[in-house]
N, C-alpha and C. Protein backbone atom coordinates (compact mmCIF):
# COMPACT_ATOMS: atom_id res chain seq x y z
N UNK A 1 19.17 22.00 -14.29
CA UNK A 1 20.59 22.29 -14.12
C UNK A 1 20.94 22.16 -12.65
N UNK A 2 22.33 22.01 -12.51
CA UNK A 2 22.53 22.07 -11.24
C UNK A 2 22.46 23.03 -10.63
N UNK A 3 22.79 23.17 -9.39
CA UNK A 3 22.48 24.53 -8.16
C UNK A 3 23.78 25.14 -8.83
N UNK A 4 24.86 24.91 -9.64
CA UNK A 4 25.82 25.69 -10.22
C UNK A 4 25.92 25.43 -11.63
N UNK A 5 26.12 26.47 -12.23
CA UNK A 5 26.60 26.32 -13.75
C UNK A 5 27.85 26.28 -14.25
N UNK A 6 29.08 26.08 -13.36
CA UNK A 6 30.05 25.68 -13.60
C UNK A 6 30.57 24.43 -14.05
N UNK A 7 31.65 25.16 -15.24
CA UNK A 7 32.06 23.75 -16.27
C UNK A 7 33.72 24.06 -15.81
N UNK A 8 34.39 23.17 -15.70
CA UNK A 8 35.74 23.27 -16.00
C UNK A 8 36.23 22.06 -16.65
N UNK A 9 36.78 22.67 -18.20
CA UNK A 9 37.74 21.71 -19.23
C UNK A 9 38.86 21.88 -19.08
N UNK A 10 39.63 20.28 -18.99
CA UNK A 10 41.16 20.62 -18.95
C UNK A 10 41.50 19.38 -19.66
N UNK A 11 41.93 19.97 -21.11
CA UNK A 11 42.45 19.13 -22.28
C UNK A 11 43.49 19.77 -22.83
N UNK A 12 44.44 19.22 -23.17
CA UNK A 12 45.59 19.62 -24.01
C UNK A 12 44.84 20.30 -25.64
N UNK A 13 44.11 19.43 -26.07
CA UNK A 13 43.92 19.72 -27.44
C UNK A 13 42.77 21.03 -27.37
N UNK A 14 42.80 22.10 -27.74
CA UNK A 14 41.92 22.90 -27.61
C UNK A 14 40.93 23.13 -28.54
N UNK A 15 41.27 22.13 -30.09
CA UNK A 15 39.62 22.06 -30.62
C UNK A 15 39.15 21.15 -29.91
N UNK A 16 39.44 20.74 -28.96
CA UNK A 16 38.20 19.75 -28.02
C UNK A 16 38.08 20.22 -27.22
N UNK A 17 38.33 21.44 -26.37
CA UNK A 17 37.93 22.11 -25.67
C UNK A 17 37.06 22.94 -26.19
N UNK A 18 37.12 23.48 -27.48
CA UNK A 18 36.38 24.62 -28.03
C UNK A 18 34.54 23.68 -28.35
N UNK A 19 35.03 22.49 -28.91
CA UNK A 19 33.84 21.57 -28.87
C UNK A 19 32.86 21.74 -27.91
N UNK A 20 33.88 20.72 -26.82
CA UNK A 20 33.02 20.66 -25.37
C UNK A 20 32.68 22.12 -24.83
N UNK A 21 33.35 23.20 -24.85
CA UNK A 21 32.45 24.40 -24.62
C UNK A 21 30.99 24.85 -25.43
N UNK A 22 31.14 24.82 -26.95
CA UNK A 22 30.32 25.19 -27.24
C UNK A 22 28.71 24.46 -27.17
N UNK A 23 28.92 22.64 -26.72
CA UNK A 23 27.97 21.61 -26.76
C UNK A 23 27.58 22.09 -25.46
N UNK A 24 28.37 22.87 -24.37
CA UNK A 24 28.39 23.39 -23.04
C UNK A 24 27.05 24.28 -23.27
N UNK A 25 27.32 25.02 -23.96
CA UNK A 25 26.65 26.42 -24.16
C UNK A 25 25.68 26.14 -24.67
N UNK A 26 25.44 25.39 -25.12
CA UNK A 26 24.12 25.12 -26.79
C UNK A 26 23.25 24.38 -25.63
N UNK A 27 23.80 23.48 -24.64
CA UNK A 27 22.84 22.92 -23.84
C UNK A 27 22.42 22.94 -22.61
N UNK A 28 23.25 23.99 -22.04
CA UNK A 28 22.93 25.44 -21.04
C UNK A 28 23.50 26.65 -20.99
N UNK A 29 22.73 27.15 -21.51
CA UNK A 29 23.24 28.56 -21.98
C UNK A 29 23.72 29.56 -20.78
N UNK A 30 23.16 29.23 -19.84
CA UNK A 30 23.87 30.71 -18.49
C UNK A 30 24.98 29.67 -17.93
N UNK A 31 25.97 28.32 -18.49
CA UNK A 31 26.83 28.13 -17.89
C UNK A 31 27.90 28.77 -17.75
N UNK A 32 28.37 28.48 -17.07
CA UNK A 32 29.88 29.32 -16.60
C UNK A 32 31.13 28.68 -16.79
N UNK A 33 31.85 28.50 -18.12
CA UNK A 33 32.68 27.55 -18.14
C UNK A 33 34.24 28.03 -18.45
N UNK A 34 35.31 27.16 -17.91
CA UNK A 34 36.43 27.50 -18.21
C UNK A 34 37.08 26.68 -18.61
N UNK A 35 38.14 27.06 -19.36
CA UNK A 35 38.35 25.62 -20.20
C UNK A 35 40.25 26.10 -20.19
N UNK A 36 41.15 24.71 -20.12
CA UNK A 36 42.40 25.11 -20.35
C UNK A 36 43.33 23.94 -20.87
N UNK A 37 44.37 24.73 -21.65
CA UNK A 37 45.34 23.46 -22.10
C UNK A 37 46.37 23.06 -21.79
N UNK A 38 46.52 23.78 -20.19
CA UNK A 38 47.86 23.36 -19.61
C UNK A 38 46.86 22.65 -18.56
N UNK A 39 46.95 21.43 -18.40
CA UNK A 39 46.49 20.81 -17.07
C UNK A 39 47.20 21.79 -15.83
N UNK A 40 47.75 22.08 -15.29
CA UNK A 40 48.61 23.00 -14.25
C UNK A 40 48.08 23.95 -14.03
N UNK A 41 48.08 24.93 -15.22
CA UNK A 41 47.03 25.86 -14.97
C UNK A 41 45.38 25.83 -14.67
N UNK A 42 44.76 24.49 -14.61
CA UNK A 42 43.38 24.08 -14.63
C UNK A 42 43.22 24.00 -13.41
N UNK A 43 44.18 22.95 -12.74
CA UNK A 43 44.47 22.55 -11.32
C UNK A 43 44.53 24.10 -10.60
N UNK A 44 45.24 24.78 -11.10
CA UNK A 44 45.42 26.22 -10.13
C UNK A 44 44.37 27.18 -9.81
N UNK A 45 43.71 26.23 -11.14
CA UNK A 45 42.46 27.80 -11.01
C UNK A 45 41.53 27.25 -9.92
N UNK A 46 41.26 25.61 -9.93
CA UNK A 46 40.47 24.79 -9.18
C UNK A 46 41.20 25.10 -7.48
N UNK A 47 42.23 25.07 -7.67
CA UNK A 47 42.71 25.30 -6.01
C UNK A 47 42.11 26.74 -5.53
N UNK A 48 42.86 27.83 -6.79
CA UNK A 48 42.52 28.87 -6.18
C UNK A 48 40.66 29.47 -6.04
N UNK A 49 40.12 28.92 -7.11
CA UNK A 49 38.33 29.51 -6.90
C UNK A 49 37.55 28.60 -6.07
N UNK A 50 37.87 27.62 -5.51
CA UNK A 50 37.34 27.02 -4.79
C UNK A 50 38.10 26.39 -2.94
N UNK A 51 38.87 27.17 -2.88
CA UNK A 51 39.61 27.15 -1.66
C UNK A 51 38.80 27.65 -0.96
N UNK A 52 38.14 28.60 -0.65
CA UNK A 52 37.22 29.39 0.47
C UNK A 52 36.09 29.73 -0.20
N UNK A 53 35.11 28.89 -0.63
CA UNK A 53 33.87 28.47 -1.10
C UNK A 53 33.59 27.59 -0.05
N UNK A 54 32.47 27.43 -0.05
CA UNK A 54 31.05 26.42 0.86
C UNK A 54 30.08 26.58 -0.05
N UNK A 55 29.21 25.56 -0.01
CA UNK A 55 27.74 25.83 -0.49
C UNK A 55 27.19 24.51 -0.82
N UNK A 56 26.24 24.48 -1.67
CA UNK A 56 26.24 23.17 -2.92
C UNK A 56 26.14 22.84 -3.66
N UNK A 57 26.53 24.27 -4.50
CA UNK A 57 26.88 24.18 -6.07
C UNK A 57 28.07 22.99 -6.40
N UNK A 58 28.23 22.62 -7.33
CA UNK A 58 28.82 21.65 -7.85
C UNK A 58 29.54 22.27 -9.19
N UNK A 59 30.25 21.91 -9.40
CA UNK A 59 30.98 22.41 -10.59
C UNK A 59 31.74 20.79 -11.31
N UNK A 60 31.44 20.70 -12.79
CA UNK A 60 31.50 19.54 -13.09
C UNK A 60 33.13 19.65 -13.85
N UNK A 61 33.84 18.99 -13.45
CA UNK A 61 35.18 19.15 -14.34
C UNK A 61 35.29 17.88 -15.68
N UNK A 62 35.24 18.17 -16.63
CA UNK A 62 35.38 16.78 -17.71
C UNK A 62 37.31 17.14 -17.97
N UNK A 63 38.10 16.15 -17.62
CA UNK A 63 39.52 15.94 -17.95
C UNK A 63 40.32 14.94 -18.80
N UNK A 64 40.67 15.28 -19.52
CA UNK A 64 41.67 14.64 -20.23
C UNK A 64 42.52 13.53 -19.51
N UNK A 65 43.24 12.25 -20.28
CA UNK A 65 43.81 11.61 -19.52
C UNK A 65 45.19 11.76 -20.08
N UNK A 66 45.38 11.67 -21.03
CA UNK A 66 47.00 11.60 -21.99
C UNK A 66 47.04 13.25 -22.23
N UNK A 67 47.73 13.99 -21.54
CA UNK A 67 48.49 15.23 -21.50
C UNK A 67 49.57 15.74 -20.99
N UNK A 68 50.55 16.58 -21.68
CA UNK A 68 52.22 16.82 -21.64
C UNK A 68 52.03 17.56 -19.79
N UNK A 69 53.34 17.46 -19.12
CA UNK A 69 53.07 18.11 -18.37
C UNK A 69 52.36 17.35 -16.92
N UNK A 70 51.51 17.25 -16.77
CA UNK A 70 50.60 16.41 -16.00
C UNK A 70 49.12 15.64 -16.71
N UNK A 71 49.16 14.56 -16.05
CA UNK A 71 48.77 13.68 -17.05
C UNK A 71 47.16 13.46 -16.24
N UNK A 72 46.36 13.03 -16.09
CA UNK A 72 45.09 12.90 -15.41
C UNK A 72 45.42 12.28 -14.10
N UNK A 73 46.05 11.20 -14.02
CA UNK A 73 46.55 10.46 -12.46
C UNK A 73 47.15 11.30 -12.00
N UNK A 74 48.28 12.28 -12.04
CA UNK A 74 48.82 13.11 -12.25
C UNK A 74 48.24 13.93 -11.13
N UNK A 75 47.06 14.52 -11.98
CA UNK A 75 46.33 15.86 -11.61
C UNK A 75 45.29 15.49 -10.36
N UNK A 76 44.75 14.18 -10.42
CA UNK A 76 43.68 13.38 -9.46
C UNK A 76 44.55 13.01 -8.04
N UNK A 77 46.45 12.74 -8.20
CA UNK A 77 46.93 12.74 -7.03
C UNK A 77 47.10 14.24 -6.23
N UNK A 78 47.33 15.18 -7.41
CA UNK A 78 47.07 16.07 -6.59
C UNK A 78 45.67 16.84 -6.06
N UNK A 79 44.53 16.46 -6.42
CA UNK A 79 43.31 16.72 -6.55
C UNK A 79 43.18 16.55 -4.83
N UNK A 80 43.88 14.97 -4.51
CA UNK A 80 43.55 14.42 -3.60
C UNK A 80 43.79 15.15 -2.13
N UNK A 81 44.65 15.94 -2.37
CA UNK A 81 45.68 16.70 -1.63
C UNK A 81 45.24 17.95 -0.92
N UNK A 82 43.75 18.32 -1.87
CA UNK A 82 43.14 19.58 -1.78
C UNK A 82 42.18 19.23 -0.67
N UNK A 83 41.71 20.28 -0.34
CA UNK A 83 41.03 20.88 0.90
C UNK A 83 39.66 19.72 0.16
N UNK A 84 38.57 19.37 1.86
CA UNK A 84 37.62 19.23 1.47
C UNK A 84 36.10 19.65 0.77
N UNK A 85 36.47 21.00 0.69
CA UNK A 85 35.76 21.82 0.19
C UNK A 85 35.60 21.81 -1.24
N UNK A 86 36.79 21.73 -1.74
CA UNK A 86 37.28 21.89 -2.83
C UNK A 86 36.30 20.34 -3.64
N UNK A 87 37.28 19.23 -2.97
CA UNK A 87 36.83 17.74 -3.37
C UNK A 87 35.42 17.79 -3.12
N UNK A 88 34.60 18.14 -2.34
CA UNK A 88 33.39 18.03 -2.54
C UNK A 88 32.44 19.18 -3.63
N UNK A 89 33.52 20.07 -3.86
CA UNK A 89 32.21 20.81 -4.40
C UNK A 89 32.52 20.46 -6.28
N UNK A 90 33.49 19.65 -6.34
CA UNK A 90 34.69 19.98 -7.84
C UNK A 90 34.43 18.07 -8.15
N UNK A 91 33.56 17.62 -9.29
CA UNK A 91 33.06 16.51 -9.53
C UNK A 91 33.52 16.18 -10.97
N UNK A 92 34.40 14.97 -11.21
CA UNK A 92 35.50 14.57 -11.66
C UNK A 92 35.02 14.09 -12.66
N UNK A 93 35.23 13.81 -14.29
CA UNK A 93 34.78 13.35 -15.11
C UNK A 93 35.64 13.37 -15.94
N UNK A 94 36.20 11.60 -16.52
CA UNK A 94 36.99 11.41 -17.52
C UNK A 94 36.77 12.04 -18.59
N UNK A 95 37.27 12.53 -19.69
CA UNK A 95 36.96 12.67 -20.87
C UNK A 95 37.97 12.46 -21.86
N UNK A 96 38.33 11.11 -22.19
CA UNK A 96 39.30 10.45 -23.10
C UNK A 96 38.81 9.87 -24.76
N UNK A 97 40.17 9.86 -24.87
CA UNK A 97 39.21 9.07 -26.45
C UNK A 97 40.13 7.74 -26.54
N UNK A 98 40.70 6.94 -25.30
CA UNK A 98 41.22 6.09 -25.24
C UNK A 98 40.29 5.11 -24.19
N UNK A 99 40.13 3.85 -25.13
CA UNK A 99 39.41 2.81 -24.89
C UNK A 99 39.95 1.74 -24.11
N UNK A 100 41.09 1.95 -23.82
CA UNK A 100 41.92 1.29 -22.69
C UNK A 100 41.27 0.90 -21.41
N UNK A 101 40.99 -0.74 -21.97
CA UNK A 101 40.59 -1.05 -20.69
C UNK A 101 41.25 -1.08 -19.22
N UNK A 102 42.43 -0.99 -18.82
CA UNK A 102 43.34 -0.33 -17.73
C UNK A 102 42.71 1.00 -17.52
N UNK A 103 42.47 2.04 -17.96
CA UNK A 103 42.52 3.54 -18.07
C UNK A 103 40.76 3.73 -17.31
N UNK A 104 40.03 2.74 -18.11
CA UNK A 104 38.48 2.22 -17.50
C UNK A 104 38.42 1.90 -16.10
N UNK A 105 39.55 0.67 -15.80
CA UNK A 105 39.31 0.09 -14.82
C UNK A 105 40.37 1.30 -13.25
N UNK A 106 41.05 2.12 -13.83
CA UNK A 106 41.87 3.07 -12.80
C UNK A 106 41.13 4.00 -12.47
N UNK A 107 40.53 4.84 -13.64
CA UNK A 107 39.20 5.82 -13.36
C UNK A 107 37.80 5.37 -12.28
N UNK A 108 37.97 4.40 -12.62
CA UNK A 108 36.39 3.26 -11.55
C UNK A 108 36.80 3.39 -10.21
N UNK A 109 38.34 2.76 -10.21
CA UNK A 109 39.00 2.79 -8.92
C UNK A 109 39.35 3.98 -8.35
N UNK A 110 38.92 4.82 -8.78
CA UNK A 110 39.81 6.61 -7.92
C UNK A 110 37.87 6.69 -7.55
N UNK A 111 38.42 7.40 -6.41
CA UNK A 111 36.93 7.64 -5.58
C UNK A 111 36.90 9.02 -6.11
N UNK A 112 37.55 10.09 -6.29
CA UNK A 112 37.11 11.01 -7.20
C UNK A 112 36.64 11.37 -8.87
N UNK A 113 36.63 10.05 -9.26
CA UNK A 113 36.40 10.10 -10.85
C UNK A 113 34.52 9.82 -10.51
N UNK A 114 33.90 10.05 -11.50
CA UNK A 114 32.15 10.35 -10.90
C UNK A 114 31.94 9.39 -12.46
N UNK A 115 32.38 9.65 -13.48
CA UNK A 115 32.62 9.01 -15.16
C UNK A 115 33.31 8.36 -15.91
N UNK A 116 33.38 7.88 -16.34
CA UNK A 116 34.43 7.94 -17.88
C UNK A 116 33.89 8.04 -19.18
N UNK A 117 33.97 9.20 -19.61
CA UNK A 117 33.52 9.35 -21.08
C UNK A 117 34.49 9.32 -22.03
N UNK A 118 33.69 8.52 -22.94
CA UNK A 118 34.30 8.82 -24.29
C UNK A 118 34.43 9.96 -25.21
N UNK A 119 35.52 10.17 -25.84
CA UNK A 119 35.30 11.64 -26.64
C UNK A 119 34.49 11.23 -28.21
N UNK A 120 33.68 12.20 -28.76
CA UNK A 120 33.73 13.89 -28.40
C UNK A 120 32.34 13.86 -27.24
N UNK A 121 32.44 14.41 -26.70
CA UNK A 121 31.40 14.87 -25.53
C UNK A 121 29.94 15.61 -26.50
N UNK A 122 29.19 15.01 -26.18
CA UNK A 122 28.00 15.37 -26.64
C UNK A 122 26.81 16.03 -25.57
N UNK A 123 25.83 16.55 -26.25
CA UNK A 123 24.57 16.45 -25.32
C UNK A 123 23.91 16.10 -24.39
N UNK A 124 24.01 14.59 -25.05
CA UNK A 124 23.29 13.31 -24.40
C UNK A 124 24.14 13.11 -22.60
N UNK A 125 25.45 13.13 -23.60
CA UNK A 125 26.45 13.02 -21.82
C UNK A 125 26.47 13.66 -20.89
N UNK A 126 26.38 15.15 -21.62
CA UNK A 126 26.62 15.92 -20.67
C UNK A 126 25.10 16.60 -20.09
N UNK A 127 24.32 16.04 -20.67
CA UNK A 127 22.55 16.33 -19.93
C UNK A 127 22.53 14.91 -19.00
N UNK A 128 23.27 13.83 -18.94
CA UNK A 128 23.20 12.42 -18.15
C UNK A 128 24.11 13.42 -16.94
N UNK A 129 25.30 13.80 -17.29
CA UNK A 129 25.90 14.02 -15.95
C UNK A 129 25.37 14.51 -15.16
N UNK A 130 24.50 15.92 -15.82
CA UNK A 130 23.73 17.28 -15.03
C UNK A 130 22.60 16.49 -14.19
N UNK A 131 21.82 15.84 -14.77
CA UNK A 131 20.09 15.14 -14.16
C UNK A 131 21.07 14.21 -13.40
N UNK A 132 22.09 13.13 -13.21
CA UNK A 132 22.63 11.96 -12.70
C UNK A 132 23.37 13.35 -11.25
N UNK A 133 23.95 14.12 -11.35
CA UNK A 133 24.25 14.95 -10.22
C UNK A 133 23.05 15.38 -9.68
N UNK A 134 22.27 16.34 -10.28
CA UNK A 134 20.65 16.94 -9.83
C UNK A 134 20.07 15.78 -8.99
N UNK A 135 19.89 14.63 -9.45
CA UNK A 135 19.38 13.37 -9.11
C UNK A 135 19.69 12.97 -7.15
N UNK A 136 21.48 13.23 -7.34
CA UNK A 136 21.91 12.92 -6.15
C UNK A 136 21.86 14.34 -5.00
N UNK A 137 21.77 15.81 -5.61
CA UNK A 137 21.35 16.52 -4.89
C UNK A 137 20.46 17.11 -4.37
N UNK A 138 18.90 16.02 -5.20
CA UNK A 138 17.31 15.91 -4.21
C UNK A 138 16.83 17.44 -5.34
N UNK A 139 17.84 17.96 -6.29
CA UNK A 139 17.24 18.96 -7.01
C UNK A 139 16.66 18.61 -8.48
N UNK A 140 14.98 19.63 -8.39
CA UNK A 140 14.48 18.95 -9.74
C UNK A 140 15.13 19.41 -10.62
């Protein structure tokens, strides 16, 4: 696992949040995850718990792209906006169920997107993200 067990979901639909939490849990159990269906409120919590943090825990965010309100570009322009603390410790991960090759090729292009997954989020993905981060932070 990583040096942090933080998950943050931000999907409109909340049986896919309830999903991706529980595949969360089943495949690390002391994670720490929060999950929400107002993108706005996801963004707020990310500004506010990680504004005056340091360290090098990592906290993995999987986001929605098509949601009322603010939409993933949306949320990634304002992402951009945030402190460096924040952007470095808060690691970006599509989680769509739209195969849109545009949506592929915009996610590639944002230097904060780390993924693009397809939905439903499984195991397999979310044990690739954890070892593919671990990997880049020299941790076994």
């Amino acid at each position: 696992m990583t040096n942090s067990n933080d998950f943050v979901i931000i999907d409109d639909d909340a049986i896919n949040n309830t999903l991706c939490r529980k595949i969360i849990e089943k495949t690390f159990p002391n994670a720490e995850i929060a999950d929400f269906t107002d993108p706005q409120e996801g963004f707020d919590h990310i500004a506010r718990k990680y504004a005056n943090t340091t360290g090098d825990e990592k906290t993995i965010l999987l986001l929605d792209i098509s949601m009322p309100v603010m939409n993933a570009w949306e949320f990634l322009e304002g992402f951009e906006q945030l402190g460096g603390n924040i952007k470095d410790r808060v690691k970006v991960h599509i989680l769509s169920s739209s195969v849109n090759k545009q949506d592929m090729l915009r996610a590639q292009a944002n230097k904060y997107v780390e993924y693009y997954l397809i939905k439903p989020l499984t195991k397999e993905s979310i044990r690739l993200i954890v070892h593919v981060l671990n990997k880049r932070l020299g941790v076994a």
